[in-house]
C-alpha atoms as a PDB file:
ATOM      1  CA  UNK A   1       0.000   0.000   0.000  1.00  0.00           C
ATOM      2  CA  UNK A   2       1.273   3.461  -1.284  1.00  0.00           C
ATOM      3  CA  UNK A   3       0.044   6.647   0.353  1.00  0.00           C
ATOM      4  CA  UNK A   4      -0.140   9.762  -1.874  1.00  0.00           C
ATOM      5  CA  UNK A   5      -2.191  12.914  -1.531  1.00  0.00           C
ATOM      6  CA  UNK A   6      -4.787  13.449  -3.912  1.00  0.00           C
ATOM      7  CA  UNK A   7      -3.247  15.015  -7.508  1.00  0.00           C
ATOM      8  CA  UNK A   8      -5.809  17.991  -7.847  1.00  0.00           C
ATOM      9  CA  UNK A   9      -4.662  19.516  -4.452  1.00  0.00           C
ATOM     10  CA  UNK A  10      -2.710  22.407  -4.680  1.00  0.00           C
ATOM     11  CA  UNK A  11      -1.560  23.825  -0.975  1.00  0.00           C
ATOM     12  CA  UNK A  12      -1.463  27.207  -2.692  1.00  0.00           C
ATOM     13  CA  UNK A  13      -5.615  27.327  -2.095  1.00  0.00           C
ATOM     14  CA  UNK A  14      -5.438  27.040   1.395  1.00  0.00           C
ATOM     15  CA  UNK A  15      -2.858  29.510   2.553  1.00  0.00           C
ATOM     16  CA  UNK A  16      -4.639  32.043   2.552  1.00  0.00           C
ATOM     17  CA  UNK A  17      -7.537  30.923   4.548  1.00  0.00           C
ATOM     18  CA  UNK A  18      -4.899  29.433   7.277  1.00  0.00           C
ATOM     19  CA  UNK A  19      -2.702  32.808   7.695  1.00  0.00           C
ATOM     20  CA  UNK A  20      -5.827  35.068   7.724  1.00  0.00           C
ATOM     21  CA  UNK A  21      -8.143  32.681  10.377  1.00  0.00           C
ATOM     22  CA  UNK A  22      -5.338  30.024  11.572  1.00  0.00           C
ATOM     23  CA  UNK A  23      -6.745  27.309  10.149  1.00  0.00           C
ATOM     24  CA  UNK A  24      -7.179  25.095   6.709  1.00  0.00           C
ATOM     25  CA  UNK A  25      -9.480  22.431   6.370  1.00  0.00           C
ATOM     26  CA  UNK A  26      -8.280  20.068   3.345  1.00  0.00           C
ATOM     27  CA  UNK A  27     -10.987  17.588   2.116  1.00  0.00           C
ATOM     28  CA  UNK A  28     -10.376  14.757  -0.154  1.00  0.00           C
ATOM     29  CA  UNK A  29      -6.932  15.429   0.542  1.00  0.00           C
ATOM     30  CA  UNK A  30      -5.980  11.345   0.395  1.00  0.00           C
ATOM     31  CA  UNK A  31      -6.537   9.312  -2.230  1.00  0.00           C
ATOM     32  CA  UNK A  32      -9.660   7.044  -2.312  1.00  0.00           C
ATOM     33  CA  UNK A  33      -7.680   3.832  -1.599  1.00  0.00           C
ATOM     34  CA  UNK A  34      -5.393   4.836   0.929  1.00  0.00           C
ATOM     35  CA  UNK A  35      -8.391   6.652   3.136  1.00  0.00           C
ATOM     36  CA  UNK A  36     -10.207   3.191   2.541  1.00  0.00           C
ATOM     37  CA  UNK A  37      -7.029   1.063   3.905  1.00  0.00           C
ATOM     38  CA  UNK A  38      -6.267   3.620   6.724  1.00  0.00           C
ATOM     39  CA  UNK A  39      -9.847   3.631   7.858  1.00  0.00           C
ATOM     40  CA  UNK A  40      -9.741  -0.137   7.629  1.00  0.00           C
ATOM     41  CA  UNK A  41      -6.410  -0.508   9.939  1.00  0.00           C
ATOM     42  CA  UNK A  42      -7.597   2.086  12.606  1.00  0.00           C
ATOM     43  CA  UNK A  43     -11.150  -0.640  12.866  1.00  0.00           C
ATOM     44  CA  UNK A  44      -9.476  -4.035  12.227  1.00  0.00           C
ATOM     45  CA  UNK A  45      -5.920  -3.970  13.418  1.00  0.00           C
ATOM     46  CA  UNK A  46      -5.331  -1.165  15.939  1.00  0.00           C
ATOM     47  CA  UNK A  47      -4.875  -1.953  19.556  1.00  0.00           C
ATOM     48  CA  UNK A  48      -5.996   0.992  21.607  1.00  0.00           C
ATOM     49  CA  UNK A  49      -5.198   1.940  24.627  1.00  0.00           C
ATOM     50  CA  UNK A  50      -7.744   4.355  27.530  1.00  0.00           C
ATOM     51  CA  UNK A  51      -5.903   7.894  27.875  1.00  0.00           C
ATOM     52  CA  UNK A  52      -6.545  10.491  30.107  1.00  0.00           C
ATOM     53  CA  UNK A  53      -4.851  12.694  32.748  1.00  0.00           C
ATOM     54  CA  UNK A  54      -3.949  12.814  36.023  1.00  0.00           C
ATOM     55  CA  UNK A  55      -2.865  15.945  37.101  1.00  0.00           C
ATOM     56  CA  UNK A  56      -0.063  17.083  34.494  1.00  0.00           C
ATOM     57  CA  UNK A  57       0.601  13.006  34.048  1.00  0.00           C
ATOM     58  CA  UNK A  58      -0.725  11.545  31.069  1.00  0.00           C
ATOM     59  CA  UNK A  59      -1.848   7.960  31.500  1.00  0.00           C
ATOM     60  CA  UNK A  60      -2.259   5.091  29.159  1.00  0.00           C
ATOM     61  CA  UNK A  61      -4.166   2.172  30.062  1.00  0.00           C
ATOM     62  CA  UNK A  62      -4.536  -1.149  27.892  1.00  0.00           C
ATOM     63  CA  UNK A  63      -7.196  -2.611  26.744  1.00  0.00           C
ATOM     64  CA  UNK A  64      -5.683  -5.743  29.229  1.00  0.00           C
ATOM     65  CA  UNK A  65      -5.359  -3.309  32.095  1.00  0.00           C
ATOM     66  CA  UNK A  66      -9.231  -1.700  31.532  1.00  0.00           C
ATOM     67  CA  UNK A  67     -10.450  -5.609  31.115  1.00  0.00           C
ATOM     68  CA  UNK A  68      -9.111  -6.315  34.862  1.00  0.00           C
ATOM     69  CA  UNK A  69     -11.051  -3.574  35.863  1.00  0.00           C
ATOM     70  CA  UNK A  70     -14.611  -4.400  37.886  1.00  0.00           C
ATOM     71  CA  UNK A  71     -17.346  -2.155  36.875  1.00  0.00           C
ATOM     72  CA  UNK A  72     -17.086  -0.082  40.116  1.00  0.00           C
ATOM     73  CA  UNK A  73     -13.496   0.736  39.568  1.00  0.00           C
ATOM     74  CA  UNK A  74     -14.276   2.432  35.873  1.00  0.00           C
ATOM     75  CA  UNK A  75     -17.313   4.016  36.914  1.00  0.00           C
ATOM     76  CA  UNK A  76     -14.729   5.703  39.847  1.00  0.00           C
ATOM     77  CA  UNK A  77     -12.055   6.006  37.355  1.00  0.00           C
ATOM     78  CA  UNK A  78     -14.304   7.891  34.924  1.00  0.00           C
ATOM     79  CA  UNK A  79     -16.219  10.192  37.778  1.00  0.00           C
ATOM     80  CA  UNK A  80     -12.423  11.263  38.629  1.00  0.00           C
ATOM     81  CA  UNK A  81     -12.016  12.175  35.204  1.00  0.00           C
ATOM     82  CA  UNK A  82     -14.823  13.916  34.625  1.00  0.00           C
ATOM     83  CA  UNK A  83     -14.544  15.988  37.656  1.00  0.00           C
ATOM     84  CA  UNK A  84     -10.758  17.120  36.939  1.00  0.00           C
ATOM     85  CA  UNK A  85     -12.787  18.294  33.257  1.00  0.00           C
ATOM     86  CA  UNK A  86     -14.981  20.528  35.671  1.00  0.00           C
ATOM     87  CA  UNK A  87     -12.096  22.977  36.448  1.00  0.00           C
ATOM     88  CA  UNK A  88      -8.775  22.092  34.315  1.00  0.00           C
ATOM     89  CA  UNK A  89      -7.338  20.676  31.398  1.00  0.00           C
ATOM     90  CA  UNK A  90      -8.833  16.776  30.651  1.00  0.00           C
ATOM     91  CA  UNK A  91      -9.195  13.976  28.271  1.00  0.00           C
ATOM     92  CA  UNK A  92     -10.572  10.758  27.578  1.00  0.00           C
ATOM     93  CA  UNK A  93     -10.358   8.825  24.832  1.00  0.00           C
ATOM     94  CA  UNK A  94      -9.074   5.382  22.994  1.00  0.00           C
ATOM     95  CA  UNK A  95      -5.349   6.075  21.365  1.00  0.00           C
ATOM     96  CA  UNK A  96      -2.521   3.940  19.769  1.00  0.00           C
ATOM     97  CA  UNK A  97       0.637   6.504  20.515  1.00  0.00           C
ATOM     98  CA  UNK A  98       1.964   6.016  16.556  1.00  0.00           C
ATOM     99  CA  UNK A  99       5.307   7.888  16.976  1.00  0.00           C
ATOM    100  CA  UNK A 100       6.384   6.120  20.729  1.00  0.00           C
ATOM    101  CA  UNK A 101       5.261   2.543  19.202  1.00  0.00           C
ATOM    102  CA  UNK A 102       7.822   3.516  15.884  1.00  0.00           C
ATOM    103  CA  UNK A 103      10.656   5.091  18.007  1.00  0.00           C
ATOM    104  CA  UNK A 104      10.756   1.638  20.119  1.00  0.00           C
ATOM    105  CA  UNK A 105      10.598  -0.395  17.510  1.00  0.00           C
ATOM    106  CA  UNK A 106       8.038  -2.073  17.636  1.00  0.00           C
ATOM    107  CA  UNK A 107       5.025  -3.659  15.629  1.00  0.00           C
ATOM    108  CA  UNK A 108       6.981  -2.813  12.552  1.00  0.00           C
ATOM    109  CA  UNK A 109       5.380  -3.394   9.291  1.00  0.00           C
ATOM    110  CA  UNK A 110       1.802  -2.283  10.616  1.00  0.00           C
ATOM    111  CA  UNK A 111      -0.026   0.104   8.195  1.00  0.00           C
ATOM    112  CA  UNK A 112      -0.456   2.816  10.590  1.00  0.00           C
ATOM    113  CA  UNK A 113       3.542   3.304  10.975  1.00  0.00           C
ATOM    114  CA  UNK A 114       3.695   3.159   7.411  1.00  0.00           C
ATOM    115  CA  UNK A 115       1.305   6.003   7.072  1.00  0.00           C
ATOM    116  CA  UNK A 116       3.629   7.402   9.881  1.00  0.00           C
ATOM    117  CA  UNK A 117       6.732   7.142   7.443  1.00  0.00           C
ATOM    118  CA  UNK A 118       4.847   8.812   4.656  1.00  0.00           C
ATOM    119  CA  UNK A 119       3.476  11.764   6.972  1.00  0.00           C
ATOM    120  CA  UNK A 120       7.387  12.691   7.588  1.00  0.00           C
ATOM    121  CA  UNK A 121       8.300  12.075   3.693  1.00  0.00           C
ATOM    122  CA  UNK A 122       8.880  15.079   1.297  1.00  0.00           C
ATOM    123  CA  UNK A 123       5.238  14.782  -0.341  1.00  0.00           C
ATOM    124  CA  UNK A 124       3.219  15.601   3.057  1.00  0.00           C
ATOM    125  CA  UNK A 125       5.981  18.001   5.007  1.00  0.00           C
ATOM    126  CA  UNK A 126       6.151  20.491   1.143  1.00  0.00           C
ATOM    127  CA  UNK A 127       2.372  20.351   1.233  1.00  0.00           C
ATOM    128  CA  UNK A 128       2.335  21.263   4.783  1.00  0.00           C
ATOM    129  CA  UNK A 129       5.317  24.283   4.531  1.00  0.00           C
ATOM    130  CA  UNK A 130       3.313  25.498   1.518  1.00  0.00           C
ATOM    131  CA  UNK A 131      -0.195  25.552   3.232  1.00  0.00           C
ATOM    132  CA  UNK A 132       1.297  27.555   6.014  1.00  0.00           C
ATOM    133  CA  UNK A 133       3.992  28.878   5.521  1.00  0.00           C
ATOM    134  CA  UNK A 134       6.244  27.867   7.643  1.00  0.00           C
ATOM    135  CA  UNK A 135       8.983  26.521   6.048  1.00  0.00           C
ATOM    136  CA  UNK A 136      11.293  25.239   9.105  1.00  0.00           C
ATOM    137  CA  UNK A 137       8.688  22.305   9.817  1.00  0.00           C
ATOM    138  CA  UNK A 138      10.563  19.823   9.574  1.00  0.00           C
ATOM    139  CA  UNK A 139       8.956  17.016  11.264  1.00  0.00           C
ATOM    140  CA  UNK A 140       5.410  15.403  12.557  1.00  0.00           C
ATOM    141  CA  UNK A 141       4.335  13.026  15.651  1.00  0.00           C
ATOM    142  CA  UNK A 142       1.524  11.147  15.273  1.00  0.00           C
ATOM    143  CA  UNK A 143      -1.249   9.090  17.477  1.00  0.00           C
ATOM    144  CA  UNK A 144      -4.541   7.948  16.202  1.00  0.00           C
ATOM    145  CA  UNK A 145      -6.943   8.863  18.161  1.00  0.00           C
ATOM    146  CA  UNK A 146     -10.773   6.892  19.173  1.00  0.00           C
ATOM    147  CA  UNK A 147     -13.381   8.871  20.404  1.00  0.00           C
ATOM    148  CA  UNK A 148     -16.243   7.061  21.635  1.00  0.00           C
ATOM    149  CA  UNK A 149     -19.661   7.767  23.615  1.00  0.00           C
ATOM    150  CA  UNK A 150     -18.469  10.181  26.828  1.00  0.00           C
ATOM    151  CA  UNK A 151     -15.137  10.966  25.407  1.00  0.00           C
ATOM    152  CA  UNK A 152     -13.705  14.215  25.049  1.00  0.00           C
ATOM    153  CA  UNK A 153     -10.909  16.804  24.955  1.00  0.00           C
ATOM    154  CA  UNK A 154     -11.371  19.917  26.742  1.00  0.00           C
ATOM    155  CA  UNK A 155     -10.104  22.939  26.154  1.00  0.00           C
ATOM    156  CA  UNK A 156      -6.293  23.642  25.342  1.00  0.00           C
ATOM    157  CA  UNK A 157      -3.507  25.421  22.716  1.00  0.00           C
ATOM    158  CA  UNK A 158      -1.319  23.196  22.040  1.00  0.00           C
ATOM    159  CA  UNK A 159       1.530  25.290  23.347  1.00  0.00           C
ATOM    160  CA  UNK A 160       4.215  23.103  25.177  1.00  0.00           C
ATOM    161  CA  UNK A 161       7.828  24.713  25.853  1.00  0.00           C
ATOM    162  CA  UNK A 162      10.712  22.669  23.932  1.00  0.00           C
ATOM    163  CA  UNK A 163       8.082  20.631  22.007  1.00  0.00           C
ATOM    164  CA  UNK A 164       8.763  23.186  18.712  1.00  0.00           C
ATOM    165  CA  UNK A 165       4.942  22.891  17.232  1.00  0.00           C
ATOM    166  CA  UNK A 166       4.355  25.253  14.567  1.00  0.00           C
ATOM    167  CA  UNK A 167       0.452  23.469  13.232  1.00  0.00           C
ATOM    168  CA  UNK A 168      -1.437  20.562  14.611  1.00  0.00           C
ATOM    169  CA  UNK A 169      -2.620  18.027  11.906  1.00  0.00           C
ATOM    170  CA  UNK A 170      -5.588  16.389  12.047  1.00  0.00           C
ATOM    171  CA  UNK A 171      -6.823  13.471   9.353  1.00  0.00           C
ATOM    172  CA  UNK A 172     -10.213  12.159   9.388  1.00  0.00           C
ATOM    173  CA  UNK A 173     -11.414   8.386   9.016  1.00  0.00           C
ATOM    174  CA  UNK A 174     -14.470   8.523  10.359  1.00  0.00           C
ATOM    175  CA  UNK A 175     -17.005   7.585   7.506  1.00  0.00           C
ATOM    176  CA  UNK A 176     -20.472   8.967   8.440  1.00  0.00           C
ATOM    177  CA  UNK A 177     -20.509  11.661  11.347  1.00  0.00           C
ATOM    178  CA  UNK A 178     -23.787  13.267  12.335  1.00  0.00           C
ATOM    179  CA  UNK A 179     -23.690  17.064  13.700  1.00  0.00           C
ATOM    180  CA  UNK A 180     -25.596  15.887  17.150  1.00  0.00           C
ATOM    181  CA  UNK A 181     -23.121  12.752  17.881  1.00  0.00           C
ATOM    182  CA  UNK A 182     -20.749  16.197  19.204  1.00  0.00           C
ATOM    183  CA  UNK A 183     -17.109  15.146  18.654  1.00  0.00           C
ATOM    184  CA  UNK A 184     -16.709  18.457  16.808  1.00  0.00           C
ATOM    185  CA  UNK A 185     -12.822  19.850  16.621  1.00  0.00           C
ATOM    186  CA  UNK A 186     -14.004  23.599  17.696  1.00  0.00           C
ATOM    187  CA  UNK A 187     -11.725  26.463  17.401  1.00  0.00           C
ATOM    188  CA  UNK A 188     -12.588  29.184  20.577  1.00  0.00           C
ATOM    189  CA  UNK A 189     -11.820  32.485  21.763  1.00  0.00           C
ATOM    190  CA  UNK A 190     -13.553  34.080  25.192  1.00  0.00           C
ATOM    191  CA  UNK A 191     -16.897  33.715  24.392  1.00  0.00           C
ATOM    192  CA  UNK A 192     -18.244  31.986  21.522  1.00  0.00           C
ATOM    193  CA  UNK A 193     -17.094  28.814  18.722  1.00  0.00           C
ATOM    194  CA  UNK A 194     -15.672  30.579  16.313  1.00  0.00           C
ATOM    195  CA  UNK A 195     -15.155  27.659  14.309  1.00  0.00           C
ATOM    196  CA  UNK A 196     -16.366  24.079  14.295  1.00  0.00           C
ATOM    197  CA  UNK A 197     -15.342  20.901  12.397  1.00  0.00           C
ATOM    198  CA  UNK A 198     -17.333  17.881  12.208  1.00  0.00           C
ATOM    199  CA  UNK A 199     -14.930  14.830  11.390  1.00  0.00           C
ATOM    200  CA  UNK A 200     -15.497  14.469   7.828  1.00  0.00           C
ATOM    201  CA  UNK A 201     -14.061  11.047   5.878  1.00  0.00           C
ATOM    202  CA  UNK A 202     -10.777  11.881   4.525  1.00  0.00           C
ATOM    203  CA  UNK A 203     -10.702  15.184   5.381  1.00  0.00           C
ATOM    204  CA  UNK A 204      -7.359  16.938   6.578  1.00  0.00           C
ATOM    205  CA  UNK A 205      -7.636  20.059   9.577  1.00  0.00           C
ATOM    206  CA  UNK A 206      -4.339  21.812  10.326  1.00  0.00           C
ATOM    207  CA  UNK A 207      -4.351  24.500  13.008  1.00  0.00           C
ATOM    208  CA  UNK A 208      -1.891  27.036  13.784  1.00  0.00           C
ATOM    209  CA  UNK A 209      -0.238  26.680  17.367  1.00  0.00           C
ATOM    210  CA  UNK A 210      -1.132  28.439  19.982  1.00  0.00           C
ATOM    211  CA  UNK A 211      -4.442  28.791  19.244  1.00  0.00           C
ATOM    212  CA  UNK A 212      -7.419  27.712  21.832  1.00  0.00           C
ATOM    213  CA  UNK A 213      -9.501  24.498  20.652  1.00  0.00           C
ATOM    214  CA  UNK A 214     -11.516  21.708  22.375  1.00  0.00           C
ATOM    215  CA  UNK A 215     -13.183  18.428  21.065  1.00  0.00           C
ATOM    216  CA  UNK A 216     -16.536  18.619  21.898  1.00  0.00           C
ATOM    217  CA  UNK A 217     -18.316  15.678  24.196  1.00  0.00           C
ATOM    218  CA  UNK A 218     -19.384  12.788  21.729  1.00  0.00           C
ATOM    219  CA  UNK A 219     -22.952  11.691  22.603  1.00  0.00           C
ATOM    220  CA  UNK A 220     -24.330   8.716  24.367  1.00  0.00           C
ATOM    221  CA  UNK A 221     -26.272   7.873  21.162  1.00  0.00           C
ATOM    222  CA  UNK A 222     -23.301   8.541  18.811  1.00  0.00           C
ATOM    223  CA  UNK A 223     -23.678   5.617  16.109  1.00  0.00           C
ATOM    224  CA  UNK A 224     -20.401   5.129  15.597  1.00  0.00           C
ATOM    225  CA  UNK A 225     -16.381   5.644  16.331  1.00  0.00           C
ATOM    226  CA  UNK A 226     -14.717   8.985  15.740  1.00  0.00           C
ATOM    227  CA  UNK A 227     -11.279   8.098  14.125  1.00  0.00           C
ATOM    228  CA  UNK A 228      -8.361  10.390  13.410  1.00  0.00           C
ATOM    229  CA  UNK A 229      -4.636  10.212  12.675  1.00  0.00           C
ATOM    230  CA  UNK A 230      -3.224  13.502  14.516  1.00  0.00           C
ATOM    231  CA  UNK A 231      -0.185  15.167  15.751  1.00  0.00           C
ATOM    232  CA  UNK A 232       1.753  18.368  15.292  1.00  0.00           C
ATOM    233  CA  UNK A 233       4.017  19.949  12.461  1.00  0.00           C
ATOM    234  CA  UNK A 234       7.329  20.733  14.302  1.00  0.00           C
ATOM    235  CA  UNK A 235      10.421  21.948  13.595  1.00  0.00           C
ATOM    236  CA  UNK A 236      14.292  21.407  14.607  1.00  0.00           C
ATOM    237  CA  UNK A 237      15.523  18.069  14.725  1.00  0.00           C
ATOM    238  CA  UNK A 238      13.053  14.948  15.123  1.00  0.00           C
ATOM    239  CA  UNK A 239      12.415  14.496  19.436  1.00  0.00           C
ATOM    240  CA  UNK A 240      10.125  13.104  21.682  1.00  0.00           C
END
């Protein structure tokens, strides 16, 4: 499986848009075929694990470590997440950490670190300089991310000192996405949305950084999984 971007993109069209409002949203930016195989990987062959925070400690839990879990201990588990939300930064939601599982070495050959490989080729990082401009980015992380019923991301801007983000990057799998599942990727300033995204299939957000954003609660009757390949476009040498 080859991963290209679609041949009638041209980053040109979206610069403007993402230095006058700090943000580009890209669809069809994949071709059909690789969207298809990504989307099909992130279903069928992605172990996830149950991330959240714990102060300024982010936790991973596997799906081994959530199955030894009675029902009591998630329900307390997810009250004590829910009520860090209420006055600081939170999140909950399924991942598979892309760039730490490459770096180590491990499950080599699986489609989502070859999608990993092709994010930090030539053909995505020009595409990406072009769109916004910046042309030290050098490098992109990556996770792919599973938001289901009661998960969330509250709301943050990406800033992190030493961490050298210039964009975050977000691509879309999820095929069908209905505006009152939530899950939206909303862009904020003091008082109102002033953007929102719903995760549309094959569909490619990049955000300027720092810049205030949230994903929205996803519903209890949300009909399906809200999948996404993300990360940020740094620069300086490739790091943690």
């Amino acid at each position: 499986m080859s991963f290209e971007l679609s041949p009638s993109l041209d980053a040109a069209d979206y610069r403007r848009s993402f230095g006058e409002r700090g943000y580009a949203h890209v669809r069809g930016v994949l071709t059909e075929s690789a969207a298809a195989e990504i989307h099909a990987a992130l279903v069928e062959d992605t172990s996830y694990n149950y991330a959240f925070n714990d102060g300024s400690k982010h936790i991973d839990l596997s799906t081994a470590q959530v199955k030894s879990m009675t029902q009591e201990q998630i329900a307390r588990l997810q009250q004590a997440i829910y009520a860090q939300a209420q006055k600081g930064f939170q999140y909950c939601y399924n991942n598979y950490p892309i760039h730490d599982v490459y770096k180590a070495g491990k499950n080599k050959g699986h489609l989502l670190h070859r999608f990993y490989e092709w994010i930090n080729g030539e053909e995505f990082l020009a595409f990406c300089r072009e769109l916004t401009g910046f042309d030290d980015i050098s490098f992109a992380d990556a996770q792919a991310t599973r938001y289901r019923p009661g998960h969330f991301l509250t709301c943050h801007d990406d800033s992190l000192e030493g961490k050298n983000r210039r964009a975050a990057y977000i691509f879309n799998f999820t095929p069908q996405w209905l505006p009152d599942w939530g899950g939206y990727l909303q862009l904020l300033d003091d008082d109102h949305v002033r953007h929102g995204f719903r995760p549309v299939f094959n569909a490619l957000n990049v955000i300027a950084v720092p810049q205030k954003h949230n994903v929205s609660l996803v519903t209890p009757f949300a009909g399906g999984d809200r999948l996404s390949v993300s990360g940020w476009l740094r620069f300086g040498p490739p790091g943690g």
